[in-house]
Protein backbone atom coordinates (compact mmCIF):
# COMPACT_ATOMS: atom_id res chain seq x y z
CA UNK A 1 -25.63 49.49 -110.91
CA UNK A 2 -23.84 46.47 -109.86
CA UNK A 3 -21.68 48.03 -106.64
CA UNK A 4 -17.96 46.89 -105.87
CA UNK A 5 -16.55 45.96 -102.36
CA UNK A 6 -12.72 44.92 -102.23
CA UNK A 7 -10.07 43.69 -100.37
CA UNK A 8 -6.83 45.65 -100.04
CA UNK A 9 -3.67 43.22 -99.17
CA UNK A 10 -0.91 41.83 -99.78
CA UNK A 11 -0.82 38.70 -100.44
CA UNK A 12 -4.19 37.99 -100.95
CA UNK A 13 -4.53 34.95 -103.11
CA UNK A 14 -4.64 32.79 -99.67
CA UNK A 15 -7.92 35.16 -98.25
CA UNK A 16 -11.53 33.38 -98.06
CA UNK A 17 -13.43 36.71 -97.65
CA UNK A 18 -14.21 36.98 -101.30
CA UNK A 19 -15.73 33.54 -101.50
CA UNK A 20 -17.52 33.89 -97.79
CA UNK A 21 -18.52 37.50 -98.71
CA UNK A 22 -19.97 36.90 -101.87
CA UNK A 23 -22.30 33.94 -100.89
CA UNK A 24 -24.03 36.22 -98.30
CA UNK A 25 -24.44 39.29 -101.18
CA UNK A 26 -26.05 36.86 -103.58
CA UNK A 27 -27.68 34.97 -100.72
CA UNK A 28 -30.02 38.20 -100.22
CA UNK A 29 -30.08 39.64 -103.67
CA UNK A 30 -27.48 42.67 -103.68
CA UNK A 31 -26.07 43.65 -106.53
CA UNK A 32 -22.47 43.72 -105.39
CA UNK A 33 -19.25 41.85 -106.07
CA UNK A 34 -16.42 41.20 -104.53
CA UNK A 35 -12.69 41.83 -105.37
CA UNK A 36 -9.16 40.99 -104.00
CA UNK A 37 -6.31 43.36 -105.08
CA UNK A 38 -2.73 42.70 -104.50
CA UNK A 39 -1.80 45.64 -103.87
CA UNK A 40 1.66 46.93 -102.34
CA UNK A 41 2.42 49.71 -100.05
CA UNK A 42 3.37 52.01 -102.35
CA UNK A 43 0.31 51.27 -104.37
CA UNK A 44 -2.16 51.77 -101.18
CA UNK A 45 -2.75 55.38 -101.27
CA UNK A 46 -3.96 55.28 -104.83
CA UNK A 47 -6.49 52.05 -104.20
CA UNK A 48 -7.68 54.05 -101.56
CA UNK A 49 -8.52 57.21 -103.64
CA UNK A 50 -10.46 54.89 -106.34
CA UNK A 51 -12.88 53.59 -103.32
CA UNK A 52 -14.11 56.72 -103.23
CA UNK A 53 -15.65 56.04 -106.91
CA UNK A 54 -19.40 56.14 -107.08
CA UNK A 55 -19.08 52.47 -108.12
CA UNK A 56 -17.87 51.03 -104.70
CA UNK A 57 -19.51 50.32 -101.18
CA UNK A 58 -16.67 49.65 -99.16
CA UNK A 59 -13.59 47.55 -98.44
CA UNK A 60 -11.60 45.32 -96.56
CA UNK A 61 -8.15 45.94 -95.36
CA UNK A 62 -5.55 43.10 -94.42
CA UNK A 63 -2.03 42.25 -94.17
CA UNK A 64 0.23 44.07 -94.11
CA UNK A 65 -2.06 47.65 -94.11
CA UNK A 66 -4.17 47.66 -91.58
CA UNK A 67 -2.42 50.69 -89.99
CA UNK A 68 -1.21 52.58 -92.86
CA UNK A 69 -4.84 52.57 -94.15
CA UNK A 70 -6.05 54.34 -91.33
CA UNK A 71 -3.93 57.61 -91.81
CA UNK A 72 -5.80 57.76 -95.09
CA UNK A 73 -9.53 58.26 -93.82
CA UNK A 74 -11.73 61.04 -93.00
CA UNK A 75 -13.06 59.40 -90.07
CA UNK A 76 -12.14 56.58 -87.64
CA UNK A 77 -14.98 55.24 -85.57
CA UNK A 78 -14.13 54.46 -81.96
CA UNK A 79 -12.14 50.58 -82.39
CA UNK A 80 -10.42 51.93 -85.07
CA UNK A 81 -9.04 55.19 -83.15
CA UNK A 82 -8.46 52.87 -79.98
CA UNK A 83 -6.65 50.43 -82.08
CA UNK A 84 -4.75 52.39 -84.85
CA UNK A 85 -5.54 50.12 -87.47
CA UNK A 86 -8.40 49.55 -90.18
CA UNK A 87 -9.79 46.44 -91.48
CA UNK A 88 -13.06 47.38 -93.19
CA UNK A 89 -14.01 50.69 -94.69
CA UNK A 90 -17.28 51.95 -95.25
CA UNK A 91 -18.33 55.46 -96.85
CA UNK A 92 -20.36 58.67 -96.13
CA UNK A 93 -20.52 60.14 -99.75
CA UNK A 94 -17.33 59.90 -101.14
CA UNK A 95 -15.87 60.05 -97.85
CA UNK A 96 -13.89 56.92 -96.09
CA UNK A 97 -14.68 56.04 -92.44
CA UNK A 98 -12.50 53.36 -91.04
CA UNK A 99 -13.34 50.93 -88.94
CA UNK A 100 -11.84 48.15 -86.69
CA UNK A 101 -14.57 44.67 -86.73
CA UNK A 102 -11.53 42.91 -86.12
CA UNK A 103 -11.63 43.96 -82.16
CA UNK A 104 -15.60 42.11 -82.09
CA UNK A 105 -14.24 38.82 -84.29
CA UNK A 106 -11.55 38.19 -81.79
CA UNK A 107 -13.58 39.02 -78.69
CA UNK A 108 -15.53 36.12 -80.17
CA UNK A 109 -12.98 33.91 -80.96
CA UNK A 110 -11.29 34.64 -77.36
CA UNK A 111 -14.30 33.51 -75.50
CA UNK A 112 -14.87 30.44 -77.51
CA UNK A 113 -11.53 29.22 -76.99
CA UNK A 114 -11.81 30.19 -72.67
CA UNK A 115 -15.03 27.93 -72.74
CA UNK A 116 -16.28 27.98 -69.41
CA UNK A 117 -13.45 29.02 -67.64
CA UNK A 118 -12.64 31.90 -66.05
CA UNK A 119 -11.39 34.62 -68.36
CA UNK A 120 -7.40 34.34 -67.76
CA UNK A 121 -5.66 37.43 -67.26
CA UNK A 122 -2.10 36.85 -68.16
CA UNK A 123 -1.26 36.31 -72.35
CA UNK A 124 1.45 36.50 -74.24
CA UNK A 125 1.03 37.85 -77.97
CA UNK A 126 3.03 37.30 -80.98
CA UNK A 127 3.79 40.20 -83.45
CA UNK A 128 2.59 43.74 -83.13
CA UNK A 129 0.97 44.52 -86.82
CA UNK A 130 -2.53 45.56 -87.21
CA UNK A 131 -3.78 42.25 -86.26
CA UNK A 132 -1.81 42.22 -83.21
CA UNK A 133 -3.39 45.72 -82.51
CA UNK A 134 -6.73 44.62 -82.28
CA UNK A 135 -6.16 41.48 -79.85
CA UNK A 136 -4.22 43.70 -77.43
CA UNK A 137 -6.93 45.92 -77.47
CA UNK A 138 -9.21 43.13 -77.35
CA UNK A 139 -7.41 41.86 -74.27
CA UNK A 140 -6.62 45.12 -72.34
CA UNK A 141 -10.75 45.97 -72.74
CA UNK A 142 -11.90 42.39 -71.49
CA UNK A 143 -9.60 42.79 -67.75
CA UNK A 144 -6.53 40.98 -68.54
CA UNK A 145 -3.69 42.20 -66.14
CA UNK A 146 -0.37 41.62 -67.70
CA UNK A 147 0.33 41.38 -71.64
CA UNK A 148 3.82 40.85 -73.06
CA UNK A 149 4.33 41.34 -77.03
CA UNK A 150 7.10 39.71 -79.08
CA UNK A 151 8.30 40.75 -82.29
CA UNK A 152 11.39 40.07 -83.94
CA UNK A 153 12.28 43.84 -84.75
CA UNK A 154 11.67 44.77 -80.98
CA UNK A 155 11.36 48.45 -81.97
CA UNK A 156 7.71 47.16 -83.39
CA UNK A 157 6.82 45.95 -80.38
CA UNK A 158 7.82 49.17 -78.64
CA UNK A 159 5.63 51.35 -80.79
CA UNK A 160 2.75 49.17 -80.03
CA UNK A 161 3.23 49.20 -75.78
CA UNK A 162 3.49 53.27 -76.41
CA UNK A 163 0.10 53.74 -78.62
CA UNK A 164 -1.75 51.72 -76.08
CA UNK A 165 0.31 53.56 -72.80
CA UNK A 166 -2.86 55.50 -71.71
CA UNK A 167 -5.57 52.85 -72.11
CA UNK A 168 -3.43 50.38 -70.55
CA UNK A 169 -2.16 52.35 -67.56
CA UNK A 170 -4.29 50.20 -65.34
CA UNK A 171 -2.41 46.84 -65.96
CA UNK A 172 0.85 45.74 -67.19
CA UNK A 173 1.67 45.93 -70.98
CA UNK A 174 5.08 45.13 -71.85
CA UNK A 175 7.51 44.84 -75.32
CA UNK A 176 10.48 42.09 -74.89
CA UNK A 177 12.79 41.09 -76.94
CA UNK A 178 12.75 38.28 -79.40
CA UNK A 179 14.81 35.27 -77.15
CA UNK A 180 13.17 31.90 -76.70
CA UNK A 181 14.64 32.13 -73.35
CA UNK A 182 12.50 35.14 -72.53
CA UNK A 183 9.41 33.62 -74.67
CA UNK A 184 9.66 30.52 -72.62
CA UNK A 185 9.74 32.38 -69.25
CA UNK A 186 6.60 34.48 -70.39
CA UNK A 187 4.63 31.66 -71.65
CA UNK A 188 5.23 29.76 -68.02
CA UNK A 189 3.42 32.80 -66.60
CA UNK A 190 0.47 33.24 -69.09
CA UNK A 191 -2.25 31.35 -69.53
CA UNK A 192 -3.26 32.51 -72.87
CA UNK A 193 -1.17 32.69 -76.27
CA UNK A 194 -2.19 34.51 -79.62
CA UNK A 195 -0.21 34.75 -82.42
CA UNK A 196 -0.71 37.56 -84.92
CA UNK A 197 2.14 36.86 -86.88
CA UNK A 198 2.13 35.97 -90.67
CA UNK A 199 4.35 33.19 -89.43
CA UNK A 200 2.81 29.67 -90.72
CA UNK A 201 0.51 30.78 -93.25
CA UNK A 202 3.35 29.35 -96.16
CA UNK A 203 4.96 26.42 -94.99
CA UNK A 204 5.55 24.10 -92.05
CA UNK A 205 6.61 26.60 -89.97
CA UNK A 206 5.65 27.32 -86.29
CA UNK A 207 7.17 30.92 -84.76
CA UNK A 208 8.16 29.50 -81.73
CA UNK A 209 9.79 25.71 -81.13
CA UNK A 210 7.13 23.09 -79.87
CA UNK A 211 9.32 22.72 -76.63
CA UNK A 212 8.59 26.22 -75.22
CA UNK A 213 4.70 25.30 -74.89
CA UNK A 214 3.58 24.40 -71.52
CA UNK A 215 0.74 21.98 -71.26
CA UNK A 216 -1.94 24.45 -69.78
CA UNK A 217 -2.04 26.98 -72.68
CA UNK A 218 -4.51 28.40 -74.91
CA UNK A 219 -3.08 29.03 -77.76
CA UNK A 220 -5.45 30.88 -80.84
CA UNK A 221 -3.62 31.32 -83.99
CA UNK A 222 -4.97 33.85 -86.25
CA UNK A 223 -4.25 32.17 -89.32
CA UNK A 224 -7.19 30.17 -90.54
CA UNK A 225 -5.82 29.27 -94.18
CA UNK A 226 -4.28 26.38 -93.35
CA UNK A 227 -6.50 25.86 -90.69
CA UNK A 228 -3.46 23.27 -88.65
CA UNK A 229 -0.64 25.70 -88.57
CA UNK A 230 2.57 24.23 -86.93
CA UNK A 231 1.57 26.26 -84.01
CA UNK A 232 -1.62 24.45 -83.59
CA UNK A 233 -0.66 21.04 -84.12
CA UNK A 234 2.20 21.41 -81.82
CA UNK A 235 0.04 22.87 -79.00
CA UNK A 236 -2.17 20.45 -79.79
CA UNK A 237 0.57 17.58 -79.19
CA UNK A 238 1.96 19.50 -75.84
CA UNK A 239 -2.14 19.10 -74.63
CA UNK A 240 -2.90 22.59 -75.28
CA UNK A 241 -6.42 24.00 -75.96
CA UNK A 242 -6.14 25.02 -79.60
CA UNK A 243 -8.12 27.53 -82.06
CA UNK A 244 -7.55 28.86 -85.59
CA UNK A 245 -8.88 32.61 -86.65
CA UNK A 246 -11.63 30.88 -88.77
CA UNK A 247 -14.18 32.34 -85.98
CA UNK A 248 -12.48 35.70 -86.06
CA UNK A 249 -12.77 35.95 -90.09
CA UNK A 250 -16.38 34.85 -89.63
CA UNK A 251 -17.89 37.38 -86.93
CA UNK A 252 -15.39 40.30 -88.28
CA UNK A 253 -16.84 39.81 -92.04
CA UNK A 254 -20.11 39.33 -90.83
CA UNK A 255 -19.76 42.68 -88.97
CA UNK A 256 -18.38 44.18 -92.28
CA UNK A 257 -20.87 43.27 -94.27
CA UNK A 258 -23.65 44.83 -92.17
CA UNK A 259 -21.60 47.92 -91.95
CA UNK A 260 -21.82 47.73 -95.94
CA UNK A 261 -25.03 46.73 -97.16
CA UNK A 262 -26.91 47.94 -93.43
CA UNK A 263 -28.70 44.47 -93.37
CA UNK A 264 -28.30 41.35 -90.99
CA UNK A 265 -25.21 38.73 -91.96
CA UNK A 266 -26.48 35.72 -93.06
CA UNK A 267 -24.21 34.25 -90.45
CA UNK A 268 -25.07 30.44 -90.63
CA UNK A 269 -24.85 30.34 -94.76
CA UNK A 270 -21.08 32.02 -94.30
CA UNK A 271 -19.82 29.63 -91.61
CA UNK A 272 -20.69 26.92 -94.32
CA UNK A 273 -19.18 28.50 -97.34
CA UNK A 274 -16.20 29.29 -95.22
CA UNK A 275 -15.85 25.89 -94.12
CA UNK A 276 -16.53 24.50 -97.44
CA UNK A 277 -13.86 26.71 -99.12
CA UNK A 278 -11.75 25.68 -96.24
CA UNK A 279 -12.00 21.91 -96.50
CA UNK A 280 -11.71 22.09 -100.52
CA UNK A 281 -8.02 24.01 -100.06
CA UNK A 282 -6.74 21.34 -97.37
CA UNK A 283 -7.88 18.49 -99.61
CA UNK A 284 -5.63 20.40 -103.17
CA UNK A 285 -2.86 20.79 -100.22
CA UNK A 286 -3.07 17.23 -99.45
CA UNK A 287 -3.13 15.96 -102.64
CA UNK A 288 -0.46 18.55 -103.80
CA UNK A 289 2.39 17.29 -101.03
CA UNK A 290 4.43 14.90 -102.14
CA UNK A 291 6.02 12.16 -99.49
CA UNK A 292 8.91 13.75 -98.03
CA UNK A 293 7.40 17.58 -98.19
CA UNK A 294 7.10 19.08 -94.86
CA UNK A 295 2.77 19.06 -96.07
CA UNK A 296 2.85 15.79 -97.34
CA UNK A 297 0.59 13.30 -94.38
């Protein structure tokens, strides 16, 4: 029987998963496909239930459920717990473990984007969803002293600091208001800059103005669809180092899918399809833009 895996989002027309997850299944002969369902908050609890369906071998999770999911498993495995959020779900009969491959992906992406460098200690991050969750775990676990979230509904932000108060007791983890006063203050102490907002993945649109970034950042967006966000290309400009989450998506689905089918990720053949995928949806952007739309050039 041809098994189903899905992803659980919403939006997810914009995801690569299903195209980068389905060339490694057929690449080594599993009868499996892959699905993306829009599906709304109110409509999570019941695409959870149908996972548990003989039919299916797992799922991925992404915006905006990643922590809502997780109150609906039997089991969290120790990333998930630490994190509070799911992004790939596996099963043990018809019961649902959650995990949390995000935390490896961005551990991944983080050290690509230090280089040779000495691993900063000092960030700043940008929202506090389930994303979010996973880099400030991410950070917190690889020595970094002093983390300072931003989100615009500073309650958010809050709620994140207090989940992680007893892992991070060691170093400084703070919530600050939204104020590009403050943002620009932060960012003249950190070294590193992650946003894990939703901010730039429709339209021109950067979360912060290009003037608050110094020169010495490193700035990873985790938005990889486009892969220039306005954050990027205005880092870029200001002489920033600069990343997209393309390298996060790969190693976190590549983690997924082992978790799934208990084989090896055909890691190489999934960086190209993701990169194919990717270059075919900036060329229908470029071609789409007319002159005088903020994507047109």
């Amino acid at each position: 029987m041809t098994k189903r895996i899905v992803l659980i989002g919403h939006p997810v027309a914009h995801s690569l998963s299903g195209a980068m997850q389905q060339a490694a299944l057929d690449s080594l002969g599993i009868p499996a496909t892959y699905e993306l369902w829009d599906r709304t908050a109110a409509e999570l609890p019941d695409a959870v239930t149908e996972l548990r369906g003989d039919d299916f071998l797992g799922a991925n999770v992404t915006i905006p459920h990643k922590e809502k999911v997780a109150a609906l498993m039997d089991r969290l495995t120790e990333e998930a717990h630490a994190t509070g959020a799911v992004n790939t779900i596996t099963k043990e009969g018809r019961k649902l473990v959650g995990h949390n491959t995000d935390v490896p992906g961005f551990r991944i992406a983080l050290d690509r984007l230090v280089g040779k460098q000495k691993m900063p200690r000092q960030a700043v991050v940008l929202g506090s969803g389930g994303g979010a969750r996973a880099v400030v775990h991410g950070l917190v676990t690889e020595g970094f002293q002093r983390i300072v979230v931003f989100n615009r509904h500073l309650h958010r932000a809050e709620a994140l600091v207090k989940f992680f108060g007893r892992s991070a007791a060691h170093m400084e983890l703070r919530a600050m208001p939204w104020h590009e006063s403050i943002i620009e203050a932060e960012l003249t102490r950190a070294r590193v800059l992650v946003n894990a907002t939703s901010v730039g993945l429709a339209g021109d649109v950067s979360p912060i103005p290009a003037e608050l970034l110094p020169s010495d950042l490193l700035v990873l967006d985790l938005i990889y669809n486009p892969p220039q966000t306005r954050l990027l290309l205005d880092a870029a400009a200001a002489g920033c180092s600069t990343q997209n989450g393309e390298l996060m998506l790969l190693h976190q689905g590549a983690a997924a899918f082992t978790l799934w089918t208990g084989q090896p990720a055909p890691v190489e053949l999934m960086r190209e399809k993701l990169e194919s995928e990717l270059a075919v949806t900036a060329s229908e952007a470029g071609s789409a833009a007319e002159p005088g739309d903020p994507g047109a050039g």
